[in-house]
C-alpha atoms as a PDB file:
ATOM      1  CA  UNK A   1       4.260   7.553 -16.894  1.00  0.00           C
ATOM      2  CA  UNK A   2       3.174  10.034 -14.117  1.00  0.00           C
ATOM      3  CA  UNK A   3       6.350  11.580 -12.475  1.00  0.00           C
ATOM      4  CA  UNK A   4       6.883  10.187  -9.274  1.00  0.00           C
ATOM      5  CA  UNK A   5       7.780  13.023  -6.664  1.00  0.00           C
ATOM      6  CA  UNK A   6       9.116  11.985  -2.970  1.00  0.00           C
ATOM      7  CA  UNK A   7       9.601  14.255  -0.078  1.00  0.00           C
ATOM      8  CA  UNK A   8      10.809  12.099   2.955  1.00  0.00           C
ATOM      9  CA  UNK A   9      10.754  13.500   6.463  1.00  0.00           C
ATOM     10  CA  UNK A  10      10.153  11.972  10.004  1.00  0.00           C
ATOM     11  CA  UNK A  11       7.057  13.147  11.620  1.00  0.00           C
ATOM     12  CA  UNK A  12       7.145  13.443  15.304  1.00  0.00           C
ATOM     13  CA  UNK A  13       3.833  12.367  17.077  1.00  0.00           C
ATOM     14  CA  UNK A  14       1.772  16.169  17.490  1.00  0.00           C
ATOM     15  CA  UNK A  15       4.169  17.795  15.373  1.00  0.00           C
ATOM     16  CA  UNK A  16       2.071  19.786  12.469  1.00  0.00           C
ATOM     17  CA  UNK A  17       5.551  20.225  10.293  1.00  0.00           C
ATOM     18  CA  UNK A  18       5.407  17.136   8.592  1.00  0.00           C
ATOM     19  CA  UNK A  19       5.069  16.929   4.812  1.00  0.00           C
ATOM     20  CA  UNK A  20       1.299  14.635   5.893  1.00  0.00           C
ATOM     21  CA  UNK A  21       0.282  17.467   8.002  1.00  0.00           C
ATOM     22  CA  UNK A  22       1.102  19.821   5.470  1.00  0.00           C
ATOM     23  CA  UNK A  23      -1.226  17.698   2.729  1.00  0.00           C
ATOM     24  CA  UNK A  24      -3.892  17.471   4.696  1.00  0.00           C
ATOM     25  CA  UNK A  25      -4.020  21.106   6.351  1.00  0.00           C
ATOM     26  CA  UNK A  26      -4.149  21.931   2.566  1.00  0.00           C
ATOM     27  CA  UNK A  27      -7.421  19.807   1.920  1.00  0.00           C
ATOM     28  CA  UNK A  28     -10.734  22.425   1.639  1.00  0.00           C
ATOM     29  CA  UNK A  29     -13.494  19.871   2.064  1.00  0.00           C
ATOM     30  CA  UNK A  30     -14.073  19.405   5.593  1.00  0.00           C
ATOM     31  CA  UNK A  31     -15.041  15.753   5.419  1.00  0.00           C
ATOM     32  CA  UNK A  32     -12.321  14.783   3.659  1.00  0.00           C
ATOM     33  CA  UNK A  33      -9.318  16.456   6.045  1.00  0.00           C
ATOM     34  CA  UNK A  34     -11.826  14.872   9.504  1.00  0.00           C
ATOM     35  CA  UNK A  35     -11.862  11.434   7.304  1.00  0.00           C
ATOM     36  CA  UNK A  36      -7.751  11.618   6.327  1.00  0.00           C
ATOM     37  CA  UNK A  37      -7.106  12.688   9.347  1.00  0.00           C
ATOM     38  CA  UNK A  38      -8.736   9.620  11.214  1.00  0.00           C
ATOM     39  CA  UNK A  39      -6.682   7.571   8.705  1.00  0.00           C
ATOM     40  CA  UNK A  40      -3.202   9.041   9.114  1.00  0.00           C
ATOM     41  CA  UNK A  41      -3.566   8.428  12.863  1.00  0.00           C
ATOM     42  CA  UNK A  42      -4.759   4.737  11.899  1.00  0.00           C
ATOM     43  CA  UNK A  43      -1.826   4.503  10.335  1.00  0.00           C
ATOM     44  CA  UNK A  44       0.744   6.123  12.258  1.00  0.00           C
ATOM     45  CA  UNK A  45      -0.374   3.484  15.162  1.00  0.00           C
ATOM     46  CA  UNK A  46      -0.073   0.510  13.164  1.00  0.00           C
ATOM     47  CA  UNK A  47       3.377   1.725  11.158  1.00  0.00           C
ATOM     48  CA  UNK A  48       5.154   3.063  14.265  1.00  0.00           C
ATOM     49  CA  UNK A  49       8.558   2.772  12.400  1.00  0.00           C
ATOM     50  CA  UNK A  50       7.259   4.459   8.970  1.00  0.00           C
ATOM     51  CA  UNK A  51       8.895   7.476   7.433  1.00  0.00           C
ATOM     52  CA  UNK A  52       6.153  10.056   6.773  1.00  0.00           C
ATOM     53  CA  UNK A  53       6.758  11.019   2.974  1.00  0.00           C
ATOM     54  CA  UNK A  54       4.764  12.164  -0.202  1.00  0.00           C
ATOM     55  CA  UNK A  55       5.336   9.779  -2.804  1.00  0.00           C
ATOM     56  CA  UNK A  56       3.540  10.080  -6.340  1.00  0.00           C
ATOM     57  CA  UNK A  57       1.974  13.104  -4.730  1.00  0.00           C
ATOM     58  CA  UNK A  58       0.375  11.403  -2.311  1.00  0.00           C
ATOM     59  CA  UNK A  59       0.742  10.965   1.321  1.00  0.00           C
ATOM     60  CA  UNK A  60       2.652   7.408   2.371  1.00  0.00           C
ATOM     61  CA  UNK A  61       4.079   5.029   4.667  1.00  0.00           C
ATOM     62  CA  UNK A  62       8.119   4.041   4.243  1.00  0.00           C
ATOM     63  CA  UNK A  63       9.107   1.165   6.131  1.00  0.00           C
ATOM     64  CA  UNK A  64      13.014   0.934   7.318  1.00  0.00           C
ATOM     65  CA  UNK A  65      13.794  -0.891   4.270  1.00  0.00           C
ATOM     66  CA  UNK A  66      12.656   1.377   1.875  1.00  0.00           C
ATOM     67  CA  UNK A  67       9.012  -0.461   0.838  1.00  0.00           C
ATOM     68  CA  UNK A  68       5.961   1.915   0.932  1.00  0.00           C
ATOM     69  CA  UNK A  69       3.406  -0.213   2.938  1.00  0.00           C
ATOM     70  CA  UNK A  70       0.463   2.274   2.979  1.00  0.00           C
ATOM     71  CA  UNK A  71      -1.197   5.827   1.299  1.00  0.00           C
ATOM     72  CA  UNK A  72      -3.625   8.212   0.883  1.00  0.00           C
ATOM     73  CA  UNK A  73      -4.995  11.136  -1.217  1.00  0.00           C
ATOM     74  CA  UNK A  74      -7.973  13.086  -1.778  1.00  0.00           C
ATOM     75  CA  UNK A  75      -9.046  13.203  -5.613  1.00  0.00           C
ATOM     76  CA  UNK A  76     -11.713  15.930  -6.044  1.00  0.00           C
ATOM     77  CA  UNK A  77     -14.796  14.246  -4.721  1.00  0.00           C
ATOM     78  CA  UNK A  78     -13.477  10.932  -3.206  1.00  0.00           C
ATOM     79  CA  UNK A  79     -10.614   9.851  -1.171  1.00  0.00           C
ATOM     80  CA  UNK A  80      -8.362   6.901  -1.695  1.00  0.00           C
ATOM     81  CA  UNK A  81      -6.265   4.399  -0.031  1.00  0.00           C
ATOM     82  CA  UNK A  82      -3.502   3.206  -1.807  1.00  0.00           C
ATOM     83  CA  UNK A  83      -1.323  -0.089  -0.979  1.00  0.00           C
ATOM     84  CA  UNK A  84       1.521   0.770  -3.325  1.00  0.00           C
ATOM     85  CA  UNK A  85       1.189  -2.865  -4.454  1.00  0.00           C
ATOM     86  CA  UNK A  86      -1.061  -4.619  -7.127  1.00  0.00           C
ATOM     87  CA  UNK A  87      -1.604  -7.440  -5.170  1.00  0.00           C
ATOM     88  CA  UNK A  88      -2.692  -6.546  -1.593  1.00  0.00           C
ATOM     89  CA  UNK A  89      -6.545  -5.649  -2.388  1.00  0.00           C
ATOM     90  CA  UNK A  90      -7.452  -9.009  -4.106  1.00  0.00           C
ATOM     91  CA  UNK A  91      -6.681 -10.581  -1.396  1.00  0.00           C
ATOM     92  CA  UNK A  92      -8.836  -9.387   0.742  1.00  0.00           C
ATOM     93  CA  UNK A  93     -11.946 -10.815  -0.811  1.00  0.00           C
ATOM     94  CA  UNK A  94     -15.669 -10.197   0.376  1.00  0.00           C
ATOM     95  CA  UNK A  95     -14.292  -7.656   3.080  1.00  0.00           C
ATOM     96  CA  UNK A  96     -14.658  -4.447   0.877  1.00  0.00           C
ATOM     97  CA  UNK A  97     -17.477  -5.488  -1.213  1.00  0.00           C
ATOM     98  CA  UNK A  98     -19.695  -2.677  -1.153  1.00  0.00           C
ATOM     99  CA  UNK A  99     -16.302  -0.388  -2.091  1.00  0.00           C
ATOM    100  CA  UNK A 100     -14.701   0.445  -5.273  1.00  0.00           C
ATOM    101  CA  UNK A 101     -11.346  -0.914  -5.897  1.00  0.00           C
ATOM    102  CA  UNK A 102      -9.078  -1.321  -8.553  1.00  0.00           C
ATOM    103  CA  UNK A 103      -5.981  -3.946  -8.210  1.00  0.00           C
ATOM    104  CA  UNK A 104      -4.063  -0.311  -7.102  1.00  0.00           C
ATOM    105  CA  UNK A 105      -6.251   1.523  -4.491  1.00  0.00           C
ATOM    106  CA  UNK A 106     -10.171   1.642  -2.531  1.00  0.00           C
ATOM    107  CA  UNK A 107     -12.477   5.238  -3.073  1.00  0.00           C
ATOM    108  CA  UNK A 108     -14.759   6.036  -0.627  1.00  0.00           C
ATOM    109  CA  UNK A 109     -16.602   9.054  -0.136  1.00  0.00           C
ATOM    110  CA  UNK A 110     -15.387  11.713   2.241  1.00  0.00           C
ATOM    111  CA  UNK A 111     -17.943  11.288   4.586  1.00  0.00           C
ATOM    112  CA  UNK A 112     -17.419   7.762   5.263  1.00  0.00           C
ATOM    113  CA  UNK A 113     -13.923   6.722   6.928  1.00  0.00           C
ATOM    114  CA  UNK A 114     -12.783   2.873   5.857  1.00  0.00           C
ATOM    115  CA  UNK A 115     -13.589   1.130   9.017  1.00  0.00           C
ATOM    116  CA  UNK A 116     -10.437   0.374  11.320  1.00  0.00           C
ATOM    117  CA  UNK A 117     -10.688  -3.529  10.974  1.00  0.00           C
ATOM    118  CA  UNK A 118     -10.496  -2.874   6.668  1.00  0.00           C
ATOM    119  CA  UNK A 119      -7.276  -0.243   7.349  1.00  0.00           C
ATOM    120  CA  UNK A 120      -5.460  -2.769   9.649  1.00  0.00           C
ATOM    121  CA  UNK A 121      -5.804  -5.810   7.052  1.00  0.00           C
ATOM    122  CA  UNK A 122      -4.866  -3.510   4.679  1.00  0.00           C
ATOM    123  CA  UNK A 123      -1.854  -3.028   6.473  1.00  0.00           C
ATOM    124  CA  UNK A 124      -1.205  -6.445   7.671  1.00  0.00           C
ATOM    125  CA  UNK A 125      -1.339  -7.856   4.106  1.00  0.00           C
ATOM    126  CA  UNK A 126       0.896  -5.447   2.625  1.00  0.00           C
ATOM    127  CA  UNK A 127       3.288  -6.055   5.508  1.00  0.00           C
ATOM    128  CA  UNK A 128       3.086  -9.447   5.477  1.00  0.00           C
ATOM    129  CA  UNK A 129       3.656  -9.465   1.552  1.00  0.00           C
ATOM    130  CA  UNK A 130       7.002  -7.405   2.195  1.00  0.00           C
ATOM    131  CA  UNK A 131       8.345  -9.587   4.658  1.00  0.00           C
ATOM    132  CA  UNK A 132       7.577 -12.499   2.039  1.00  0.00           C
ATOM    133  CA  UNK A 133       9.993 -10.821  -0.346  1.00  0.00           C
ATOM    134  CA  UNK A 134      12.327 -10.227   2.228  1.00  0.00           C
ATOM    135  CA  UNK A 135      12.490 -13.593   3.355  1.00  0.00           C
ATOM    136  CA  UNK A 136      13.316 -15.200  -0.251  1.00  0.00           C
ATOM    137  CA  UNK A 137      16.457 -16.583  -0.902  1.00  0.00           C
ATOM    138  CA  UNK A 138      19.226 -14.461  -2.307  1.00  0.00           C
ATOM    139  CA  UNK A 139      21.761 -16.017  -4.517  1.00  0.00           C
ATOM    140  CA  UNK A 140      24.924 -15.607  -3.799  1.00  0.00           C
ATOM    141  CA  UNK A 141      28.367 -15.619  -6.002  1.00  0.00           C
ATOM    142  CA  UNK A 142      30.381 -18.554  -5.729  1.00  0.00           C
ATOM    143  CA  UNK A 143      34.133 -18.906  -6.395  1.00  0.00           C
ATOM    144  CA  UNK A 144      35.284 -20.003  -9.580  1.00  0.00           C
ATOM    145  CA  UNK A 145      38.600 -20.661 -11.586  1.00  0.00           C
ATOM    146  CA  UNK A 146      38.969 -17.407 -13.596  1.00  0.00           C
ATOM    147  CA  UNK A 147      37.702 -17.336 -17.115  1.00  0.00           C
ATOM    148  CA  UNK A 148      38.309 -14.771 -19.716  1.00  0.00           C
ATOM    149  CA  UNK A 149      36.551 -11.702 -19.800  1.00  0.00           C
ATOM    150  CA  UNK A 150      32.703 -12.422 -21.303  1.00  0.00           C
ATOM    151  CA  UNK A 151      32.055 -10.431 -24.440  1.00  0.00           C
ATOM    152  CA  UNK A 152      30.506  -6.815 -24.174  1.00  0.00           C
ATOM    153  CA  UNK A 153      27.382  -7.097 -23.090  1.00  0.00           C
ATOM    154  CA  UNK A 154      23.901  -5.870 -25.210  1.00  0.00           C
ATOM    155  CA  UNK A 155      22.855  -2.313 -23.355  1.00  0.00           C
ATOM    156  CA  UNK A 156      20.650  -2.958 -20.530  1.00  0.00           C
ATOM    157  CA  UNK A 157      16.985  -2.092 -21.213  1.00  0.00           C
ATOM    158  CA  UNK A 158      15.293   0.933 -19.493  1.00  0.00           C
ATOM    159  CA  UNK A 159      13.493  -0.298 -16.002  1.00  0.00           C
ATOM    160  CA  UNK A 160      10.573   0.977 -17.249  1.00  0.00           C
ATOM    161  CA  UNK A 161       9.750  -1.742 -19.837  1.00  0.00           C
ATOM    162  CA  UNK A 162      10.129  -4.118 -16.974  1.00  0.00           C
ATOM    163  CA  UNK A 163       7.330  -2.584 -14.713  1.00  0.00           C
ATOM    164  CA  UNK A 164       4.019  -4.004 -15.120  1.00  0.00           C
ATOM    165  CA  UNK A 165       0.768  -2.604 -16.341  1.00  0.00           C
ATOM    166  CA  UNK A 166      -0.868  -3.214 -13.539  1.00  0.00           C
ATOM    167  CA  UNK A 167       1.586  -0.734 -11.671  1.00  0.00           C
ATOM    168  CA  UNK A 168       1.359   2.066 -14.188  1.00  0.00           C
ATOM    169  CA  UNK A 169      -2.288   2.114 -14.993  1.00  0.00           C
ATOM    170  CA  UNK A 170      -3.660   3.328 -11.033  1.00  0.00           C
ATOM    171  CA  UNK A 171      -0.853   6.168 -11.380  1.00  0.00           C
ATOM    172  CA  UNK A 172      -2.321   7.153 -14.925  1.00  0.00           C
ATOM    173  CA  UNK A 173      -6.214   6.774 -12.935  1.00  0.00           C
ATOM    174  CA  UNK A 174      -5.064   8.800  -9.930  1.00  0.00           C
ATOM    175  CA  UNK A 175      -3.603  11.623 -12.512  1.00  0.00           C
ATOM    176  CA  UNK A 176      -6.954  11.776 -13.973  1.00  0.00           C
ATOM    177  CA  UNK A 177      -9.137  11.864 -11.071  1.00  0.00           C
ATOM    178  CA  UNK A 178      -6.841  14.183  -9.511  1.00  0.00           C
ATOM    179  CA  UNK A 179      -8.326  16.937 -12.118  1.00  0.00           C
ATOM    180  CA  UNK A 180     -11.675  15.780 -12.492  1.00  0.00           C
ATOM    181  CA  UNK A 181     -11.669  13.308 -15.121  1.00  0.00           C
ATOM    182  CA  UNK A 182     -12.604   9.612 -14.641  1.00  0.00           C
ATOM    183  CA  UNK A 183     -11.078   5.800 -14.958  1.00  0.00           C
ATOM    184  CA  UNK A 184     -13.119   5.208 -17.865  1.00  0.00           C
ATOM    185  CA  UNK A 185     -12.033   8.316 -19.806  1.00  0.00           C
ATOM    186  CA  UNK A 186      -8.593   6.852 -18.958  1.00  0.00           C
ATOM    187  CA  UNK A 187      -9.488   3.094 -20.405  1.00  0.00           C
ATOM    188  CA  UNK A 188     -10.815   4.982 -23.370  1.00  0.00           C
ATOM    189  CA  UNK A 189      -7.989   6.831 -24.419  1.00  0.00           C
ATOM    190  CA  UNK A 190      -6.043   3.341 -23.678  1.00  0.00           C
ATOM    191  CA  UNK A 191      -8.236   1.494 -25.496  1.00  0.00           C
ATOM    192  CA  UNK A 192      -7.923   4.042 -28.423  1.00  0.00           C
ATOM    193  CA  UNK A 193      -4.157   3.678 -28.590  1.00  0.00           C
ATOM    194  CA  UNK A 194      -3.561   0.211 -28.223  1.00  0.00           C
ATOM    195  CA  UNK A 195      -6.866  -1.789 -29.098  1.00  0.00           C
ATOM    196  CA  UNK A 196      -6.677  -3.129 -25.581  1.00  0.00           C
ATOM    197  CA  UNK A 197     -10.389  -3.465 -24.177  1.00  0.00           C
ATOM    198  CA  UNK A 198     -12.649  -5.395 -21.909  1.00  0.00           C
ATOM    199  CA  UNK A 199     -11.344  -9.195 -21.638  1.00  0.00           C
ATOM    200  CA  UNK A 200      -7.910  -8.170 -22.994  1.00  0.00           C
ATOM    201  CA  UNK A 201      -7.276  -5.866 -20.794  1.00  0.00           C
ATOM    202  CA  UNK A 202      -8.674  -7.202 -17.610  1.00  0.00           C
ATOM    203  CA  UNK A 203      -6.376  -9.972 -18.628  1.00  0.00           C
ATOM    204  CA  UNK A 204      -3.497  -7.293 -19.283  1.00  0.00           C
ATOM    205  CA  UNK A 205      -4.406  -6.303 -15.587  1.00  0.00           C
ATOM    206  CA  UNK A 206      -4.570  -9.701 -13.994  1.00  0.00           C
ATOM    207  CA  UNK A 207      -1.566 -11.079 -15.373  1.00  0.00           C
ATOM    208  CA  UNK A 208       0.808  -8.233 -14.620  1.00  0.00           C
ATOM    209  CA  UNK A 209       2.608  -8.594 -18.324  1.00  0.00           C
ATOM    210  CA  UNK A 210       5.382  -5.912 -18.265  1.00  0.00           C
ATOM    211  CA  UNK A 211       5.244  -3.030 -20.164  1.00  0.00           C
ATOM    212  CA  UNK A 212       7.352  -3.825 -22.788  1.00  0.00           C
ATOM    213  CA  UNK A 213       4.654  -7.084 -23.160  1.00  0.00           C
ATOM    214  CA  UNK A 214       1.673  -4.932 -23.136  1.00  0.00           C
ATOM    215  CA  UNK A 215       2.467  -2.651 -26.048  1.00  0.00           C
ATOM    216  CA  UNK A 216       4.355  -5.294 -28.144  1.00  0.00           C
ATOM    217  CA  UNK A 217       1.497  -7.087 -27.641  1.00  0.00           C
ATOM    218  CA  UNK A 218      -1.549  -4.708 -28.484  1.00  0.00           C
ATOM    219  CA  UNK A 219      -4.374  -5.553 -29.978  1.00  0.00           C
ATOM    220  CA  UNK A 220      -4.167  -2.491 -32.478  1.00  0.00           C
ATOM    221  CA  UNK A 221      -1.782   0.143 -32.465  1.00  0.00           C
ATOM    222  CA  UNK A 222      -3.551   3.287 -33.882  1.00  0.00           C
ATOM    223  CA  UNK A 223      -2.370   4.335 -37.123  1.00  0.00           C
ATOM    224  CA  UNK A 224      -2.812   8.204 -36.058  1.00  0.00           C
ATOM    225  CA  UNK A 225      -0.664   7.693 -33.143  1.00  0.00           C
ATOM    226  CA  UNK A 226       1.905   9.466 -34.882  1.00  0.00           C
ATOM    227  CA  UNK A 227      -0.307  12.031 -34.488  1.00  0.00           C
ATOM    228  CA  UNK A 228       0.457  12.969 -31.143  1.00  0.00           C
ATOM    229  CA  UNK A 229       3.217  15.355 -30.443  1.00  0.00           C
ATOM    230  CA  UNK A 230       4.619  17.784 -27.667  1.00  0.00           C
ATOM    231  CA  UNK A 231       6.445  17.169 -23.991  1.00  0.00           C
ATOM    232  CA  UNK A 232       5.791  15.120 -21.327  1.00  0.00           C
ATOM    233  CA  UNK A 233       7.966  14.149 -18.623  1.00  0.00           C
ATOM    234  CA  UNK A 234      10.476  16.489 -20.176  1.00  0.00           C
ATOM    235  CA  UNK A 235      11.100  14.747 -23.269  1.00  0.00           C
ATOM    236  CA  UNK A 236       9.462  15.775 -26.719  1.00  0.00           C
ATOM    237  CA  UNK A 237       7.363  12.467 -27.618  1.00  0.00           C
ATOM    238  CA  UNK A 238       8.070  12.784 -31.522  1.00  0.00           C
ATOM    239  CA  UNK A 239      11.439  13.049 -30.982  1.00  0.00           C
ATOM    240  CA  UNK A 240      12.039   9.608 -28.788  1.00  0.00           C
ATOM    241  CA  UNK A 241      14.198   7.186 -30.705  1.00  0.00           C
ATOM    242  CA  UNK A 242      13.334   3.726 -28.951  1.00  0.00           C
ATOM    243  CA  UNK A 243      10.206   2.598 -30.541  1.00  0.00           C
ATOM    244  CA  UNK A 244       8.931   0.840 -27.243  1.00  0.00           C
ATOM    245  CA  UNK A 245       9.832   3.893 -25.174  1.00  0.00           C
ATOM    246  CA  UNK A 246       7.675   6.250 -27.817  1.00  0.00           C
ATOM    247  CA  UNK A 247       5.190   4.047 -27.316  1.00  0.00           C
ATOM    248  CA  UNK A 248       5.663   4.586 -23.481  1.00  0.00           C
ATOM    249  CA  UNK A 249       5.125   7.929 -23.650  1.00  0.00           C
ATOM    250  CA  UNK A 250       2.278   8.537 -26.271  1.00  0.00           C
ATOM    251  CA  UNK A 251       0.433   7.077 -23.425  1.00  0.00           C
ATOM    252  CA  UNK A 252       1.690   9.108 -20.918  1.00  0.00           C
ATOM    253  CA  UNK A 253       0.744  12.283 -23.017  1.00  0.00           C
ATOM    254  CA  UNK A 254      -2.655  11.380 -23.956  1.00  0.00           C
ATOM    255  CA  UNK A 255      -3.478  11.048 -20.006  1.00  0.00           C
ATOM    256  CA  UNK A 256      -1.346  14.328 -19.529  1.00  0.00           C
ATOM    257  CA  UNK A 257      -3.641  16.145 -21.744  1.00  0.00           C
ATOM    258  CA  UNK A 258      -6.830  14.376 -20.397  1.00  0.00           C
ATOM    259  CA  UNK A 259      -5.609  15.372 -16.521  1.00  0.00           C
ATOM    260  CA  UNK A 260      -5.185  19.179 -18.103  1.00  0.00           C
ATOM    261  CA  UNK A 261      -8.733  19.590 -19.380  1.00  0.00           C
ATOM    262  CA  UNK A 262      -8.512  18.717 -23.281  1.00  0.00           C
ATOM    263  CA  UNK A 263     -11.561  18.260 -25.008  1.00  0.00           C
ATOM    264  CA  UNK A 264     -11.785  14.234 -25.474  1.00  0.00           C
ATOM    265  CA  UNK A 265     -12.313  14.615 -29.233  1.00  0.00           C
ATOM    266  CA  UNK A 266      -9.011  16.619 -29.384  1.00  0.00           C
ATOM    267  CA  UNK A 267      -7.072  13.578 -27.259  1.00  0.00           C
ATOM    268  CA  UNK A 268      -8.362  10.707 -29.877  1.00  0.00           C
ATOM    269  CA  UNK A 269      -7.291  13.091 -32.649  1.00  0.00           C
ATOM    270  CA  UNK A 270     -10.405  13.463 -34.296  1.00  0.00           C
END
């Protein structure tokens, strides 16, 4: 999956030292700094107790307890909002028809700033969804006679089979876009490697089946996946032992390569 960088600092209203101000002093296209600009200062009124971070390289929003409730980037010719949550932007409906989303993030062009009343639902929803979560009931341990020690228990499983698709696949979108490639050179090469494509993997999508689910699961594994070799994320793909966690990251090479320029034909190993 994409490595996910943070930088957390507090940002002091008019201070330029922040890890934001840094991003966007380093954007070149004029539109897009006025247009980010206008949105950090959106959101640093309606987030007034946020941390100012960069999280997946992208400017963002920490609340107090930790949740990312808003961010932003600029991807080569479009900018982005991003939610940090796969479930904010459906609800919203008929209010950003005429944008496109994904269930991870909006583009817009740089020349034409998300209106306030679309950032502040935004906002709202996301908050609203993390005080939901906060609010659920926690179980708690209750006192019982003592009873011998429980046999060993299995190894836990990575986290990462436990994340959902629907998490993973705007990070592996943003990557892409980031260098000038596009979503549907990124369903392609997913498509290619798992068999997952149009219904199925909408439906992937919409029911947020874990990632251990989505590759057990595939339509049709490639029989020259094998194929693919080299490092990503530090680790040399061939040489992974868990067959779920190869699986992992043959898909996080193939975008790897597409974000660095490879020739498509190359990617699909043809």
């Amino acid at each position: 999956m994409p490595k996910k960088s943070t930088t957390s600092r507090a940002t002091r209203r008019g201070s330029a030292s922040g890890p934001i101000d840094a991003y966007l002093a380093r954007i070149e296209n004029v539109d897009a700094r006025g247009t980010l600009t206008r949105l950090c200062a959106q959101l640093r009124d309606l987030l007034p107790t946020a941390t100012e971070t960069i999280s997946y390289d992208m400017p963002a929003f920490r609340l107090p307890n930790g949740k990312v409730a808003a961010g932003f980037a600029f991807f080569g010719k479009n900018c982005g909002y991003y939610p940090h949550s796969g479930g904010v932007i459906p609800k919203l409906g008929s209010l950003l028809d005429g944008y496109k989303t994904t269930k991870g993030g909006i583009t817009f062009p740089p020349d034409a700033p998300l209106p306030r009343k679309i950032v502040s639902a935004l906002v709202r929803t996301r908050a609203a969804e993390i005080a939901e979560k906060e609010r659920a009931p926690k179980t708690t341990k209750r006192t019982t006679a003592r009873k011998p020690p429980p046999p060993a228990a299995a190894p836990k499983k990575p986290r990462v089979f436990a994340m959902s698709f629907a998490s993973v696949y705007p990070l592996y979108v943003q990557k892409a876009e980031k260098k000038g490639r596009t979503q549907q050179e990124v369903d392609e090469v997913i498509a290619w490697l798992t068999g997952y494509r149009g219904k199925s993997f909408q439906r992937a999508i919409d029911d947020k089946v874990d990632l251990e689910t989505f590759f057990g699961a595939a339509p049709r594994w490639n029989s020259k996946a094998g194929l693919i070799t080299g490092v990503v994320c530090g680790v040399r793909v061939e040489a992974v032992a868990d067959p779920l966690m190869q699986k992992i990251r043959y898909l996080d090479k193939l975008v790897d390569e597409l974000a660095s320029g490879k020739k498509m034909a190359s990617i699909l190993r043809q």
